[in-house]
C-alpha atoms as a PDB file:
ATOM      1  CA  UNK A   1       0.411   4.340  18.941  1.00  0.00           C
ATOM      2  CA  UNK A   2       3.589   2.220  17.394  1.00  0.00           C
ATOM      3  CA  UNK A   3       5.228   3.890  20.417  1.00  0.00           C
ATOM      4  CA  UNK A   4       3.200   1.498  22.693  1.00  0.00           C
ATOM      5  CA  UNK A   5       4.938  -0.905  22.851  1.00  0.00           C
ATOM      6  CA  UNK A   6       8.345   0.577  23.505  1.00  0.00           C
ATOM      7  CA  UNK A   7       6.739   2.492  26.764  1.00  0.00           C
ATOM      8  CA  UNK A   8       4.800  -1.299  27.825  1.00  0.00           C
ATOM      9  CA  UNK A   9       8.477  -3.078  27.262  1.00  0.00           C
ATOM     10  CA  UNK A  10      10.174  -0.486  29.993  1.00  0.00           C
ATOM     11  CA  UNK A  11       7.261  -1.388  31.901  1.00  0.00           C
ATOM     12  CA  UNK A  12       7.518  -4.500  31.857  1.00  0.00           C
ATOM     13  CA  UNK A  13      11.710  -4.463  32.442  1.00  0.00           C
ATOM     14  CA  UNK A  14      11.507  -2.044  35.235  1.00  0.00           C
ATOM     15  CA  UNK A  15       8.771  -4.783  37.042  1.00  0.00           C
ATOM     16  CA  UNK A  16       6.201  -1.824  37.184  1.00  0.00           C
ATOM     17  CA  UNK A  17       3.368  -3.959  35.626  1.00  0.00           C
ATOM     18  CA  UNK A  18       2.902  -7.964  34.691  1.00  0.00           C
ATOM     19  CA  UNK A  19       0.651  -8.832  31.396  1.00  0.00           C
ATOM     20  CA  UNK A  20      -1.993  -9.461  33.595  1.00  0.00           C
ATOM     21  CA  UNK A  21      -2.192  -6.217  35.581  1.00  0.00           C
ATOM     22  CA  UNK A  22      -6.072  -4.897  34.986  1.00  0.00           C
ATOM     23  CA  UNK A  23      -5.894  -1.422  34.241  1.00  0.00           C
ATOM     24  CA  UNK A  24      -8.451   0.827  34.759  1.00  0.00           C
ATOM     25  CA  UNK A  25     -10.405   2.177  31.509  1.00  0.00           C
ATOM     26  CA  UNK A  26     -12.555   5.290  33.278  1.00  0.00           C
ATOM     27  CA  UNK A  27     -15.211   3.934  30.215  1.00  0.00           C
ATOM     28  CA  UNK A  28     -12.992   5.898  27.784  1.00  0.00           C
ATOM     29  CA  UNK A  29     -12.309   9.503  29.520  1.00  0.00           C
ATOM     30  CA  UNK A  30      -9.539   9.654  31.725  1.00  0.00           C
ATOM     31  CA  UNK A  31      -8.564  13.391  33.114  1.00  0.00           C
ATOM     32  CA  UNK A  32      -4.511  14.488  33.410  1.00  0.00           C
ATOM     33  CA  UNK A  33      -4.059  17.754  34.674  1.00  0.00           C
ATOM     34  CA  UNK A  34      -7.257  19.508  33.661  1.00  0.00           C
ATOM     35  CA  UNK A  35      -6.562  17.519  30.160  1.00  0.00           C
ATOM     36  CA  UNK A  36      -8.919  15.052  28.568  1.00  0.00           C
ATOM     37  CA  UNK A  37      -7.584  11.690  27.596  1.00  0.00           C
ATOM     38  CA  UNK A  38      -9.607   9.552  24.850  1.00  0.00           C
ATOM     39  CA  UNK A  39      -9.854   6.242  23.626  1.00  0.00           C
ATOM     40  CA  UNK A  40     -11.703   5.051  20.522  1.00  0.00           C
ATOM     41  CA  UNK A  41     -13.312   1.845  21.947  1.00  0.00           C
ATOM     42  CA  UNK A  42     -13.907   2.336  25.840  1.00  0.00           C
ATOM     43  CA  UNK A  43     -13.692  -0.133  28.604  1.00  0.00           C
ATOM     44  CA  UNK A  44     -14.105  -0.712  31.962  1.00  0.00           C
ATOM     45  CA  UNK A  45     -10.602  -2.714  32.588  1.00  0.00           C
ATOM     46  CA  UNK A  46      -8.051  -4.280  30.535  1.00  0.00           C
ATOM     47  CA  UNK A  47      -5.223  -6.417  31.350  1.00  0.00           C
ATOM     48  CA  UNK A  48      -1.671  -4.963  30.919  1.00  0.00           C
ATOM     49  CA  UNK A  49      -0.852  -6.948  27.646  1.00  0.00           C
ATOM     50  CA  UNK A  50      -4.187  -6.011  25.660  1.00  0.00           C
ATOM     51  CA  UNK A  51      -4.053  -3.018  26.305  1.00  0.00           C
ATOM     52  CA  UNK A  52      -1.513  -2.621  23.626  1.00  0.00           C
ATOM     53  CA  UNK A  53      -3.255  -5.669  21.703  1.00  0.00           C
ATOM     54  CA  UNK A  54      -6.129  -2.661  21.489  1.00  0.00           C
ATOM     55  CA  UNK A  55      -4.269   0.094  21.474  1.00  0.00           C
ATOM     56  CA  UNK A  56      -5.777   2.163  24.508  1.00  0.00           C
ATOM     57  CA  UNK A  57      -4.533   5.587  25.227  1.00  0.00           C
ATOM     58  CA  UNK A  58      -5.347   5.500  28.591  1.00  0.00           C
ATOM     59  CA  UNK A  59      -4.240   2.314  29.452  1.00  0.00           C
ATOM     60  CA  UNK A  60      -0.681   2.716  28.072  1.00  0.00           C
ATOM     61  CA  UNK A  61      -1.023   6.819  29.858  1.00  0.00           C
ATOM     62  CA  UNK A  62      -1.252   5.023  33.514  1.00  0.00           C
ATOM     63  CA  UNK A  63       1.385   2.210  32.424  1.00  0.00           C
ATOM     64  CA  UNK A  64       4.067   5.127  31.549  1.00  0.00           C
ATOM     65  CA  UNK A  65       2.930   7.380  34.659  1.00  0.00           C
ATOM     66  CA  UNK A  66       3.973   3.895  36.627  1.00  0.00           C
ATOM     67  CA  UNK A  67       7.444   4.430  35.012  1.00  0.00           C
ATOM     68  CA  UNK A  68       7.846   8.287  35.984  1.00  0.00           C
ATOM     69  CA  UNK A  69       9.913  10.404  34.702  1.00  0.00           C
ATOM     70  CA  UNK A  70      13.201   9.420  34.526  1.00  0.00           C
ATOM     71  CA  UNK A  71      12.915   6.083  33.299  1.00  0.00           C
ATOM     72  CA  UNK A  72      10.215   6.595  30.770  1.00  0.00           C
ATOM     73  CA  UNK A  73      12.890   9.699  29.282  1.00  0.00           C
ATOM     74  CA  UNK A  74      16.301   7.101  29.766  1.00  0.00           C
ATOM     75  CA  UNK A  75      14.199   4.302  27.762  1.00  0.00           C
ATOM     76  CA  UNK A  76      13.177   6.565  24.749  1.00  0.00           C
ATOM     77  CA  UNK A  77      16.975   7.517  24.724  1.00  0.00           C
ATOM     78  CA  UNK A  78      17.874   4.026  24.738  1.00  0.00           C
ATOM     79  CA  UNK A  79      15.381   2.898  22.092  1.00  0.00           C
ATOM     80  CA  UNK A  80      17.348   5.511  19.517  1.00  0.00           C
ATOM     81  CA  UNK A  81      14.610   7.859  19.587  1.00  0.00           C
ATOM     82  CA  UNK A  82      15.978  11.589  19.360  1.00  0.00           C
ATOM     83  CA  UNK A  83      19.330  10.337  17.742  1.00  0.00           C
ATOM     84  CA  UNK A  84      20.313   8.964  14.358  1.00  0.00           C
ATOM     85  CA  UNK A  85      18.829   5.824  12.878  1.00  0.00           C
ATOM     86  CA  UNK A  86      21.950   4.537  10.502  1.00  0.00           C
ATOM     87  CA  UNK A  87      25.413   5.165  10.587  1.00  0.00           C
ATOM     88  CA  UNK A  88      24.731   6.793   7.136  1.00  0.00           C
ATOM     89  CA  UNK A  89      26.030  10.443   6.980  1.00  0.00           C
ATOM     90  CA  UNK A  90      23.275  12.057   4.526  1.00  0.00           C
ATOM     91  CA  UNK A  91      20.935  14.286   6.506  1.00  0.00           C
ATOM     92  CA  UNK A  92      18.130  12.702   8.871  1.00  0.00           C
ATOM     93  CA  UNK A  93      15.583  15.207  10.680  1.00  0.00           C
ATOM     94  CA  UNK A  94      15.916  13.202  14.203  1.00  0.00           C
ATOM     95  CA  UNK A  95      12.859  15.132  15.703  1.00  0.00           C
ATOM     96  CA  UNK A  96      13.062  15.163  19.446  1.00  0.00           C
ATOM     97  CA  UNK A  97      11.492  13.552  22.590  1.00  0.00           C
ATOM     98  CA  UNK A  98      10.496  16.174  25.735  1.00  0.00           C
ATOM     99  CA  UNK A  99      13.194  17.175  28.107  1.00  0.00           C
ATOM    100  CA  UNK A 100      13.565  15.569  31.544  1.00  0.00           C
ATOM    101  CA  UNK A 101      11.957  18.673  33.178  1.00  0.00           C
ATOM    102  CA  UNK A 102       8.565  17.949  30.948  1.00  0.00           C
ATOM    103  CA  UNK A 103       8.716  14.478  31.429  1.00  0.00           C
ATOM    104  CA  UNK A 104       7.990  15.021  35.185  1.00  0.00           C
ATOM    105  CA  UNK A 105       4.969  15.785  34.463  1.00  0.00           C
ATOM    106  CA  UNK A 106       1.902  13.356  34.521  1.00  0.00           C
ATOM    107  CA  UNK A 107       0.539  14.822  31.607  1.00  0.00           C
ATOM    108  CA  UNK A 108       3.926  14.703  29.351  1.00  0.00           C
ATOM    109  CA  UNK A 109       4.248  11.032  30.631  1.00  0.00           C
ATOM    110  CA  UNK A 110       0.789  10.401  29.205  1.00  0.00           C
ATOM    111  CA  UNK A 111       1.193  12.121  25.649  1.00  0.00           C
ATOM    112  CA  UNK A 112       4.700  10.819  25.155  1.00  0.00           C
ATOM    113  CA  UNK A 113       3.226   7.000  26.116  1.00  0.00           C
ATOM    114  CA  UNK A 114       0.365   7.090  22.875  1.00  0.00           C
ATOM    115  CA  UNK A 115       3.075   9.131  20.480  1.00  0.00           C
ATOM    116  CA  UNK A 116       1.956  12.844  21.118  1.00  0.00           C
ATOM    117  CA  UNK A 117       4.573  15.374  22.394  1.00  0.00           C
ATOM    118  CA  UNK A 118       7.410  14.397  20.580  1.00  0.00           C
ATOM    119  CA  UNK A 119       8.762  13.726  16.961  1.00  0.00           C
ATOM    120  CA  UNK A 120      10.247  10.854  15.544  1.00  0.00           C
ATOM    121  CA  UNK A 121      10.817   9.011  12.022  1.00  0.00           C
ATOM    122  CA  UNK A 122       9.934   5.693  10.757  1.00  0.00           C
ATOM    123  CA  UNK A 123      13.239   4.460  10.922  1.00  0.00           C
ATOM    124  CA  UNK A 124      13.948   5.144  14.216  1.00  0.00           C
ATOM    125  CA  UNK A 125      10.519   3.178  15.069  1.00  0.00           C
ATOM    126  CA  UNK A 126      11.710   0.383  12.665  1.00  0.00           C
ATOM    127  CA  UNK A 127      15.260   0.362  15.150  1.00  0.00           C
ATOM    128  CA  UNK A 128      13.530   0.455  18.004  1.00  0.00           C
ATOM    129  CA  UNK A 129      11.577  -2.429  17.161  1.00  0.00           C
ATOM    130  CA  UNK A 130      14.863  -4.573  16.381  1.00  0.00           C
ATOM    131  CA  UNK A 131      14.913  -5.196  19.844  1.00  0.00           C
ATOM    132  CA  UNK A 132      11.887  -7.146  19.179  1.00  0.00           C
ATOM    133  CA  UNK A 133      13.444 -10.139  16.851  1.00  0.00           C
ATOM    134  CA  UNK A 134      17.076  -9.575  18.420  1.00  0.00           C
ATOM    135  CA  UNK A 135      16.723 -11.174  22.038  1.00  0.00           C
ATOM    136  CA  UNK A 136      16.480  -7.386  23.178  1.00  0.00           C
ATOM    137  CA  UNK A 137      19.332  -6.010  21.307  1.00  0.00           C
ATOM    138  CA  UNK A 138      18.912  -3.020  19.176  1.00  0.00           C
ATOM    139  CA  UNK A 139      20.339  -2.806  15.844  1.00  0.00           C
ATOM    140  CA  UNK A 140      21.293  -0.147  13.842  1.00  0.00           C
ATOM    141  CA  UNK A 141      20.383  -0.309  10.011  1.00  0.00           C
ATOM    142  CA  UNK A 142      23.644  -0.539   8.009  1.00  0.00           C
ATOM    143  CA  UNK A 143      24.915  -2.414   4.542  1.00  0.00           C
ATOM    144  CA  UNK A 144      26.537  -5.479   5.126  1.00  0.00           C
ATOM    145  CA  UNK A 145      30.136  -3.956   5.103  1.00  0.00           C
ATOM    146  CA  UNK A 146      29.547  -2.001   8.362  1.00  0.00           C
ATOM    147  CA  UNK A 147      28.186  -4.829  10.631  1.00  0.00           C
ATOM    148  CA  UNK A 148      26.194  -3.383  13.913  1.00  0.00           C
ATOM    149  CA  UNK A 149      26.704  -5.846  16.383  1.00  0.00           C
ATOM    150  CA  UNK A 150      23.834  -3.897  18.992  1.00  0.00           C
ATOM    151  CA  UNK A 151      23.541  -2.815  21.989  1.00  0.00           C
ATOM    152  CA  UNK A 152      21.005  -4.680  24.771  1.00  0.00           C
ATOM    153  CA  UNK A 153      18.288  -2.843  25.727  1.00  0.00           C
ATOM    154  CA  UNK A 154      15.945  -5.706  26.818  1.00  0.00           C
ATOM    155  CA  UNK A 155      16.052  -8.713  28.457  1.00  0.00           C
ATOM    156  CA  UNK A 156      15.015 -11.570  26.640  1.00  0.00           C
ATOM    157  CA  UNK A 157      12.034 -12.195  29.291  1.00  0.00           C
ATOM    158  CA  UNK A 158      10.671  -8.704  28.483  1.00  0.00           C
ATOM    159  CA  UNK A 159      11.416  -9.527  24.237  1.00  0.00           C
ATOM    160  CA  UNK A 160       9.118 -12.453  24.863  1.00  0.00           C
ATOM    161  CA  UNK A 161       6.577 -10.879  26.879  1.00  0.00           C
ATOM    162  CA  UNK A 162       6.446  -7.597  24.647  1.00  0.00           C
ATOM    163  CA  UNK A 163       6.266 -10.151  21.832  1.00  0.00           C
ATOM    164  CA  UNK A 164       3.205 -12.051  23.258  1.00  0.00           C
ATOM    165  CA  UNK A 165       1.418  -8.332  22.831  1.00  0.00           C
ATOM    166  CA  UNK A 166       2.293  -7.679  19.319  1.00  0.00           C
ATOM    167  CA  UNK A 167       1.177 -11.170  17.983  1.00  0.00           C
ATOM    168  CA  UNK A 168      -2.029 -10.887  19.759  1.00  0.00           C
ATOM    169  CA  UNK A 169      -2.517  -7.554  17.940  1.00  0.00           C
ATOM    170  CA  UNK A 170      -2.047  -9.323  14.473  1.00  0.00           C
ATOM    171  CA  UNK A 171      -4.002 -12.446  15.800  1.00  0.00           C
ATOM    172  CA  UNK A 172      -6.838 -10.678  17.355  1.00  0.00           C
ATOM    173  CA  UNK A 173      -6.812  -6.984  17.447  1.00  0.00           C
ATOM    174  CA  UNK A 174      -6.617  -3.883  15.602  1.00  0.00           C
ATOM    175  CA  UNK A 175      -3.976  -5.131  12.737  1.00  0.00           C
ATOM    176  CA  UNK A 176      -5.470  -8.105  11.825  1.00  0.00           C
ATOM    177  CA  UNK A 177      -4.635  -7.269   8.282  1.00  0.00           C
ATOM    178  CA  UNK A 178      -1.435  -7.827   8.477  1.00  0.00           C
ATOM    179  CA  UNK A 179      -2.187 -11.884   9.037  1.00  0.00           C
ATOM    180  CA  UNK A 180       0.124 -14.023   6.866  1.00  0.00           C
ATOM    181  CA  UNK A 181      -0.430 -17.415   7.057  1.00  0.00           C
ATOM    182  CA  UNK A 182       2.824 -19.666   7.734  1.00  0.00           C
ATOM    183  CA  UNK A 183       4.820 -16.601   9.162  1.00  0.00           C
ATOM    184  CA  UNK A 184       4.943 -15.116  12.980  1.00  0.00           C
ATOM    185  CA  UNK A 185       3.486 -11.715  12.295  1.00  0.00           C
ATOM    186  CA  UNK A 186       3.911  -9.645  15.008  1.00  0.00           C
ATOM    187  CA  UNK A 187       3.316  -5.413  15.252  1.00  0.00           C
ATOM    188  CA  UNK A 188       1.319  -2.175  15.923  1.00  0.00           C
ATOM    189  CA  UNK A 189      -0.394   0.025  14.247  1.00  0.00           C
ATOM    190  CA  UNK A 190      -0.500   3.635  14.813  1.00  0.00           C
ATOM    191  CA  UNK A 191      -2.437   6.994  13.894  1.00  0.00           C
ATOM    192  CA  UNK A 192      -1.462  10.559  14.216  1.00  0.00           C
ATOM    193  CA  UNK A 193      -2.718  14.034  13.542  1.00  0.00           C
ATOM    194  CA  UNK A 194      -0.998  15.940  11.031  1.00  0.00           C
ATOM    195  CA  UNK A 195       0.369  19.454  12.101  1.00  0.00           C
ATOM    196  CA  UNK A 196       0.022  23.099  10.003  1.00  0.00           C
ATOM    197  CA  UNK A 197       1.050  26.375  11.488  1.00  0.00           C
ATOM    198  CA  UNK A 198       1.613  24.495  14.516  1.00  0.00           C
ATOM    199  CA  UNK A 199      -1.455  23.035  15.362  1.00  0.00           C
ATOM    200  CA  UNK A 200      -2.896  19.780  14.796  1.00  0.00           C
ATOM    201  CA  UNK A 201      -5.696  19.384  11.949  1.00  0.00           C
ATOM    202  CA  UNK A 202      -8.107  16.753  10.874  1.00  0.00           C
ATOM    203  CA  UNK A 203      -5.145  14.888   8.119  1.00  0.00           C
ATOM    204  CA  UNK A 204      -3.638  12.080   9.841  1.00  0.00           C
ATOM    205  CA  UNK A 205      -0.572   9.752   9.571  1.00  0.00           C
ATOM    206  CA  UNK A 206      -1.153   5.831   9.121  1.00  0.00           C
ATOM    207  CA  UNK A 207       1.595   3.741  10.357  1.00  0.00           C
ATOM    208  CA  UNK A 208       2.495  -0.144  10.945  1.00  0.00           C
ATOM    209  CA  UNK A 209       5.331  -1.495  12.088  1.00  0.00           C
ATOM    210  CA  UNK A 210       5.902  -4.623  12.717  1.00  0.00           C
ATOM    211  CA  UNK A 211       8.062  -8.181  12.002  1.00  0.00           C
ATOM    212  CA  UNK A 212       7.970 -11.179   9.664  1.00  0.00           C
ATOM    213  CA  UNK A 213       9.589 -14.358  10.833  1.00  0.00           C
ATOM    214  CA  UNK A 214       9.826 -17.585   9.674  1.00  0.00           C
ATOM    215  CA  UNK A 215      11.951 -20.705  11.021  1.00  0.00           C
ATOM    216  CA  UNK A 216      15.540 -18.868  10.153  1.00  0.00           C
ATOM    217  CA  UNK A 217      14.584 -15.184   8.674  1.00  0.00           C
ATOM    218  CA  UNK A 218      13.375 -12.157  10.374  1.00  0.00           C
ATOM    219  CA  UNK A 219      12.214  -9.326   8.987  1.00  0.00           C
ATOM    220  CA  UNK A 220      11.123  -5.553   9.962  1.00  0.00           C
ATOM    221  CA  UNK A 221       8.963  -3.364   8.064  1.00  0.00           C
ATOM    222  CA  UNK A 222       7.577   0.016   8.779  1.00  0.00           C
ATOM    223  CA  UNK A 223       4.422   1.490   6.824  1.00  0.00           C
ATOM    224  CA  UNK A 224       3.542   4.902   6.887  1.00  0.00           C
ATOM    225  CA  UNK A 225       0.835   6.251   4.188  1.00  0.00           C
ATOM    226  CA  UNK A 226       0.420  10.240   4.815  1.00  0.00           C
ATOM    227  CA  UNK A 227      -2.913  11.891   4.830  1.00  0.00           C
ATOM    228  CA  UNK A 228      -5.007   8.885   3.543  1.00  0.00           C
ATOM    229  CA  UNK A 229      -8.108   9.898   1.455  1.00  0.00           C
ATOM    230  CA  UNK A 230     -10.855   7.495   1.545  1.00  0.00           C
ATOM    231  CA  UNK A 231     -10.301   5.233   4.590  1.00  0.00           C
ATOM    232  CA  UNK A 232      -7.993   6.846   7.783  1.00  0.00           C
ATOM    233  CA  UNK A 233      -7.701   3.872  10.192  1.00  0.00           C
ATOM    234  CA  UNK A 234      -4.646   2.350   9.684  1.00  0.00           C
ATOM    235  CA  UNK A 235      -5.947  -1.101  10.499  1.00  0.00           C
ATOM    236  CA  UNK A 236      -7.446  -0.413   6.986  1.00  0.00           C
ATOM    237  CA  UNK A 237      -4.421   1.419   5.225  1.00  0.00           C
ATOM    238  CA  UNK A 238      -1.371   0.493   6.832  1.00  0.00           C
ATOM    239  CA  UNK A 239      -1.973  -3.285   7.851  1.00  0.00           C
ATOM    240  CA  UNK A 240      -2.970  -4.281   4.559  1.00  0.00           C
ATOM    241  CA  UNK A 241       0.065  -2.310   2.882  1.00  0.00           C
ATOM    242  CA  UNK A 242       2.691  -4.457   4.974  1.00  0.00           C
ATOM    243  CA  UNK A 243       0.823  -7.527   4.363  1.00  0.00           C
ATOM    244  CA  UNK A 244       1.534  -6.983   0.779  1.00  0.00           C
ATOM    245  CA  UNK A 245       5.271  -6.157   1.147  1.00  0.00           C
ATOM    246  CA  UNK A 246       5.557  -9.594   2.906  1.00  0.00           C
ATOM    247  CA  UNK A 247       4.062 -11.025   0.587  1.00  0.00           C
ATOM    248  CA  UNK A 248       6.419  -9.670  -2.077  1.00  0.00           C
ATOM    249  CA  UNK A 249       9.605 -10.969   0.336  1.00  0.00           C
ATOM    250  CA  UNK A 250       7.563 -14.391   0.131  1.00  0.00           C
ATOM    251  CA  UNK A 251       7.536 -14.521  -3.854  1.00  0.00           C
ATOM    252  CA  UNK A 252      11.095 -13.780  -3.998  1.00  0.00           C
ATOM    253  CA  UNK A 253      11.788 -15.989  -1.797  1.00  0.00           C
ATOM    254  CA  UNK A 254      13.449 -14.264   1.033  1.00  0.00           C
ATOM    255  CA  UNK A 255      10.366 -15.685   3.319  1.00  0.00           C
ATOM    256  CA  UNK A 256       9.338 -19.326   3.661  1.00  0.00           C
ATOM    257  CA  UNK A 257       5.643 -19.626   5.741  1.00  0.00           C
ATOM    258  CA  UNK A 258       5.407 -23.431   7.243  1.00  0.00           C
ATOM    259  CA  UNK A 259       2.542 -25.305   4.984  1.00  0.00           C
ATOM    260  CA  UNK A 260      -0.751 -25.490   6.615  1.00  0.00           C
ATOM    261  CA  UNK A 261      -1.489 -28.960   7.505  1.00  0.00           C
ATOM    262  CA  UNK A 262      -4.358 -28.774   4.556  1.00  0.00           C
ATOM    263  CA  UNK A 263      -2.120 -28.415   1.966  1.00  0.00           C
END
């Protein structure tokens, strides 16, 4: 589900859906080629922007079908996913992200949208996602004596819009954990299967990544906690764990929250 909102951001850059767009829910079973898609809280309809706020399968399945092909497979490309995440030489599995040819396909378009099909690390996520706090420019993680300068990927309307999505989801849906007062918070949770022999089993993957900004710092962090045992939403696991590393940036003072007009 961190994927969302890379897939809503082409979206939204390619004009093939506005915040406000209502989106059809089919009450939480939506069929793709003789394939079952599933959401854990259904709805009737949901506008555009919440439907990452809530993080609905289906919603963000007919968002990247809206896309096609092409330009849902030249965005992932363009968000770093497939490729390297640093400029670092030591060894990086890249994973993949499906061909063209697959990508055609309603059903591939649908997976790929919600973080199924294709393989990816956190970093790459945690690059895409610099496009968030970089007026659209992504940014390749590097020390300080090999500068990145970016590339655009987004235009800062979309960056603003996309952002909207991400504070709502801190603010009032699924990662509400991850509130810190003072700060923007802004990000997306995520949950995955696990794979053995090939298949997918009941272990999952928690994930969030997300931003910290205050008036002149920005931060990205990325949270991933494999195979929880006693709690396996990541609103529960991951949230809370990247609340706590901004909290750490906050006592050592690399974060500065505005006081609340009470104090």
């Amino acid at each position: 589900s961190i994927v969302m909102p890379l897939v809503y951001a082409m979206a939204i850059d390619h004009n093939k859906t506005t915040p406000n767009e209502l989106i059809n829910g089919y009450q939480g079973r939506y069929n793709i080629e003789n394939k079952i898609i599933t959401d854990a809280f259904p709805f009737d309809r949901l506008r555009a922007e919440d439907v990452v706020v809530f993080s609905s399968n289906i919603g963000i399945a007919q968002i990247a079908q809206k896309l096609g092909g092409i330009e849902l497979y030249i965005g992932l490309k363009k968000f770093g996913l497939g490729d390297y995440s640093t400029i670092s030489d030591y060894h990086e599995n890249i994973g993949n992200i499906p061909s063209l040819y697959k990508l055609e396909r309603p059903v591939y378009q649908a997976t790929s949208a919600y973080g199924y099909g294709f393989s990816s690390n956190l970093m790459q996520i945690m690059r895409a996602y610099s496009v968030f706090t970089n007026q659209g420019v992504i940014i390749t993680p590097s020390t300080f004596l090999n500068y990145d300068e970016g590339t655009k990927v987004l235009s800062n309307k979309t960056v603003e819009t996309v952002n909207t999505a991400l504070v709502e989801s801190v603010q009032k849906g699924l990662a509400q954990a991850a509130q810190v007062e003072g700060l923007e918070i802004g990000g997306k949770t995520g949950m995955s299967h696990m794979i053995a022999n090939g298949l997918y089993i009941n272990h999952y993957h928690n994930s969030f990544v997300g931003y910290a900004n205050d008036s002149n710092n920005s931060y990205i962090i990325g949270v991933l906690i494999v195979d929880p045992k006693t709690k396996i939403m990541s609103s529960q696991t991951a949230a809370p764990l990247f609340k706590k590393c901004v909290e750490t940036l906050i006592s050592e003072k690399y974060l500065f929250p505005k006081q609340s007009l009470n104090h």
